[in-house]
Protein backbone atom coordinates (compact mmCIF):
# COMPACT_ATOMS: atom_id res chain seq x y z
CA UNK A 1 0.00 0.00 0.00
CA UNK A 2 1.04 3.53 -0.68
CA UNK A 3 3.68 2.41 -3.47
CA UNK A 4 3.15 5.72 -5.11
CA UNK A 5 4.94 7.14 -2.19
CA UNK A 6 7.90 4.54 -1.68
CA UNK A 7 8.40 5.26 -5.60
CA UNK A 8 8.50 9.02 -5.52
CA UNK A 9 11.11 8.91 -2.43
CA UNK A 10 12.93 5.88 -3.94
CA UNK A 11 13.59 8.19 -7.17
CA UNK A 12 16.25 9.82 -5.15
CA UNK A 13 17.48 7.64 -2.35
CA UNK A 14 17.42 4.14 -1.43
CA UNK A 15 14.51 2.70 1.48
CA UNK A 16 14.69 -0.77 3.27
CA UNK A 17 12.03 -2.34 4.16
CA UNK A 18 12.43 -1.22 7.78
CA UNK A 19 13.19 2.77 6.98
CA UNK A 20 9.83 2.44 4.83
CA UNK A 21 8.18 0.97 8.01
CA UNK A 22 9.08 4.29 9.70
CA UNK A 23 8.07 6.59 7.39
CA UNK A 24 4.50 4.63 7.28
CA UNK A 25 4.45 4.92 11.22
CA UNK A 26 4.79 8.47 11.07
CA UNK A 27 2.29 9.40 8.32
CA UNK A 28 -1.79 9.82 8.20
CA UNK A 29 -3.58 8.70 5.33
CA UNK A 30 -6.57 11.32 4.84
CA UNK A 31 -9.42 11.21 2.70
CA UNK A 32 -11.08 14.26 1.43
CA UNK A 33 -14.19 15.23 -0.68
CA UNK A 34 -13.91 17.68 -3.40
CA UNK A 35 -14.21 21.24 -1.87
CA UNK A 36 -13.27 19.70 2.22
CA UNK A 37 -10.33 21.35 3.10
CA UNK A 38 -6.56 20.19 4.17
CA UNK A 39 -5.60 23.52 5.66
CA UNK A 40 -7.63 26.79 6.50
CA UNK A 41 -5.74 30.28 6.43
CA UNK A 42 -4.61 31.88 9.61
CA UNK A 43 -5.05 28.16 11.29
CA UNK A 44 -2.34 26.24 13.26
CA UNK A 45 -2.38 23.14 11.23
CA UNK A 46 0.05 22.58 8.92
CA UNK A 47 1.29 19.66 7.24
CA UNK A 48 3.70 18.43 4.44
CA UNK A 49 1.50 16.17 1.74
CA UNK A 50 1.75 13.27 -1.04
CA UNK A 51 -0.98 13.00 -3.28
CA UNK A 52 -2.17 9.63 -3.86
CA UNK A 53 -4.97 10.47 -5.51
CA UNK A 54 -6.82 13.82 -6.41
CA UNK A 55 -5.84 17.10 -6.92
CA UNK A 56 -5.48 20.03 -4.57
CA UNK A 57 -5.59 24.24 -4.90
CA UNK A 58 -3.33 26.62 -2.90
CA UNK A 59 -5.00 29.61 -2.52
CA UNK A 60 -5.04 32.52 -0.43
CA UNK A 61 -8.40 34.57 0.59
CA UNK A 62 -8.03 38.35 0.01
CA UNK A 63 -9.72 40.86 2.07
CA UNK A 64 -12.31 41.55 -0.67
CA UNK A 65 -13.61 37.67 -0.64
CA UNK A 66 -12.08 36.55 -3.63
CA UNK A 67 -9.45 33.92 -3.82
CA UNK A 68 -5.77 34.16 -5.49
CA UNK A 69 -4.70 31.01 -6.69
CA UNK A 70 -1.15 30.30 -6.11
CA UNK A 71 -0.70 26.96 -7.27
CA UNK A 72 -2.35 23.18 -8.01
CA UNK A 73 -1.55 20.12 -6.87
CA UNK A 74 -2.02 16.67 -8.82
CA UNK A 75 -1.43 12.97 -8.00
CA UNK A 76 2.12 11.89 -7.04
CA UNK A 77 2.84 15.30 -6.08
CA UNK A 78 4.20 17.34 -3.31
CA UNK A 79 2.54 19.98 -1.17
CA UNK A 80 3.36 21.97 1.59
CA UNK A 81 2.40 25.77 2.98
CA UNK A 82 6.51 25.79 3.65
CA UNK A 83 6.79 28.91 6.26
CA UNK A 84 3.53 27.66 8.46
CA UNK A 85 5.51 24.00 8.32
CA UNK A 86 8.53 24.64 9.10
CA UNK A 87 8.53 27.97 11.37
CA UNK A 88 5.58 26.74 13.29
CA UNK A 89 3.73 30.06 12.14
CA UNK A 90 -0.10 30.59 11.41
CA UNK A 91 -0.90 29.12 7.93
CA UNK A 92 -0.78 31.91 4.92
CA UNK A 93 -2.86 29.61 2.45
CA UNK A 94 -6.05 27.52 2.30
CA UNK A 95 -6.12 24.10 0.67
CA UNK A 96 -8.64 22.39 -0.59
CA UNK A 97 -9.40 19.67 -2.70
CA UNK A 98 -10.76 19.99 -6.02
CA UNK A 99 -11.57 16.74 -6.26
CA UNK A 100 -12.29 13.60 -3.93
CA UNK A 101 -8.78 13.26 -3.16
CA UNK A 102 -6.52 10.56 -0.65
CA UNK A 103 -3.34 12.54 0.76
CA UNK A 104 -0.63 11.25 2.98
CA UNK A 105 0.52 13.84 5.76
CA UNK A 106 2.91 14.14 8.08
CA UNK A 107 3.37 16.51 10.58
CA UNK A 108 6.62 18.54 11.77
CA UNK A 109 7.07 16.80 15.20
CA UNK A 110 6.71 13.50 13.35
CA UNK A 111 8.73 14.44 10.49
CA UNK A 112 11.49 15.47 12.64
CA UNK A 113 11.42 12.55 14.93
CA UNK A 114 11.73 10.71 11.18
CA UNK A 115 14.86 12.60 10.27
CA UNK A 116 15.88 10.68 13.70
CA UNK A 117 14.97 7.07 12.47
CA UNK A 118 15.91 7.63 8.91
CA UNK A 119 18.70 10.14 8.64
CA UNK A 120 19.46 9.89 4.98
CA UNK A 121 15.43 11.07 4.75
CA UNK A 122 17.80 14.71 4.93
CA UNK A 123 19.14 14.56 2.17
CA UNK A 124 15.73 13.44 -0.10
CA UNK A 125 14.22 16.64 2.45
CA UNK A 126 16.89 18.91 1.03
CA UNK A 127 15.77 18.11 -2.85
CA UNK A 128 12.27 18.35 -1.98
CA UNK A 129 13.21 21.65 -0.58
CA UNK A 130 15.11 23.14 -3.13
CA UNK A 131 12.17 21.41 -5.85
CA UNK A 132 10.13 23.80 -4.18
CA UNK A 133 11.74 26.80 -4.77
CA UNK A 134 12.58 26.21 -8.16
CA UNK A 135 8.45 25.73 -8.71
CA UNK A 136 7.99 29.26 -6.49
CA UNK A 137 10.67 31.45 -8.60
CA UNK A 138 9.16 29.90 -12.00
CA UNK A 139 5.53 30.40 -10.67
CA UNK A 140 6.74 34.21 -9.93
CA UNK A 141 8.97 34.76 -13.28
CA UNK A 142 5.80 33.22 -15.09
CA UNK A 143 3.29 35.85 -13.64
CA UNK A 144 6.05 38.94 -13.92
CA UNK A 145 7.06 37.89 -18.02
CA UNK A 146 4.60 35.80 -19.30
CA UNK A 147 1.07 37.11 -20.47
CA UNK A 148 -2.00 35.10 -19.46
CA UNK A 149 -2.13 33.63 -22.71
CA UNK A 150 1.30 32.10 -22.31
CA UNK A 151 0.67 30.82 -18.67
CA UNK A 152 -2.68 28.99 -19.83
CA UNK A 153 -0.63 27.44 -22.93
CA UNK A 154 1.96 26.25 -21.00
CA UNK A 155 -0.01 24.96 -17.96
CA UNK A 156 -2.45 22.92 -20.36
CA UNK A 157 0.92 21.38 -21.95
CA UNK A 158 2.20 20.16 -18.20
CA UNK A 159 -1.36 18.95 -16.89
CA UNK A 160 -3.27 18.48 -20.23
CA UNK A 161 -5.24 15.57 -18.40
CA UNK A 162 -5.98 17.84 -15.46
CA UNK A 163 -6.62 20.86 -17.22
CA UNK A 164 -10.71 19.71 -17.88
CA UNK A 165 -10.92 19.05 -13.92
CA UNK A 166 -10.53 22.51 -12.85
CA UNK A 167 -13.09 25.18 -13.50
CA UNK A 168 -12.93 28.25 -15.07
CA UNK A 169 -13.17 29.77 -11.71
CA UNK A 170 -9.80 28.57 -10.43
CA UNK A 171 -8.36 28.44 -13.72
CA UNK A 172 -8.88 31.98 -14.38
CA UNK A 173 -8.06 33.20 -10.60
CA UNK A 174 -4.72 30.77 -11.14
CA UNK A 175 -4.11 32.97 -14.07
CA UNK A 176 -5.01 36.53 -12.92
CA UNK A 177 -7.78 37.08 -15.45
CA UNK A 178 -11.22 37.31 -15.37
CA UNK A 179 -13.85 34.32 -16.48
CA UNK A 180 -14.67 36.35 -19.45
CA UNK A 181 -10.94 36.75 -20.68
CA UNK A 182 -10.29 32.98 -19.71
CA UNK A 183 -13.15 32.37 -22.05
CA UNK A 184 -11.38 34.69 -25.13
CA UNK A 185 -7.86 32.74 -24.34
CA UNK A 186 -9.73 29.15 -24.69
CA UNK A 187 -11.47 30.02 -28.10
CA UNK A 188 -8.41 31.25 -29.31
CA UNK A 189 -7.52 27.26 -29.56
């Protein structure tokens, strides 16, 4: 059970049977309906999450009531509100599922008494860490250089299966345009 996870880690260092014993120990298998929420902004819970099945929005709420869309979240993938995680701070995003979705967690007290059992989990940490930033800084170039029209291109190319499973309402809040626009970008194909 959970191979998809075993897999993902095993991609970049090796597991025995008993480190992978650990790692199960220390993680929560959650199951969530689309729109039942993983994390609510300004909360205390944060965890780190695999993806077994589903997919997931980051978003944050503004002070106007409508919702910025940082980022999705498919199967097989990481997710993690990083500075609430790590720094033990109030969460900064909401995330929800946008479909029923099954999500390993782990927590940081249990992820840190894993770095314990299965040191060379640091160095698999690290990659995840620095995968991460590398997604942030191209999320952020994307947005500063790339017109909507580009960014909706390019996302349909990396998730062209996922693309039909999210509405035009995060789709087009994901891409900083309005339905209508969204709309004008799609018939353009």
């Amino acid at each position: 059970m959970y191979e998809e996870l075993r897999l993902n880690i095993e991609r970049k260092i090796t597991l025995t049977d008993e480190e992978w014993g650990f790692i199960l120990e220390k993680t929560e298998f959650i199951k969530l309906k689309k729109n039942e929420f993983l994390q609510i902004q300004d909360s205390n819970n944060a965890y780190e999450g695999f993806i077994l099945k589903g997919a997931f929005k980051t978003y944050i709420l503004n002070e106007n009531g409508t919702e910025s869309v940082i980022f999705f979240s498919f199967e097989n993938e990481w997710m993690c509100d990083l500075e609430s995680f790590y720094y033990q701070k109030l969460t900064k995003y909401n995330i929800k599922a946008i479909e029923d979705s099954e999500i390993l967690v782990i927590n940081k007290s249990n992820k840190t008494l894993l770095f314990k059992q299965v040191p060379k989990l640091i160095q698999f940490h690290i990659l995840m860490v620095e995968k991460a930033n590398i997604a942030i800084q191209e999320r952020l170039l994307d947005v500063l250089n790339k017109t909507s029209k580009q960014r909706y291109i390019e996302f349909v190319k990396k998730y062209p299966q996922k693309t039909q499973k999210i509405n035009n309402k995060n789709l087009s809040s994901y891409l900083g345009v309005t339905h209508e626009f969204l709309s004008k970008i799609k018939k353009s194909f």
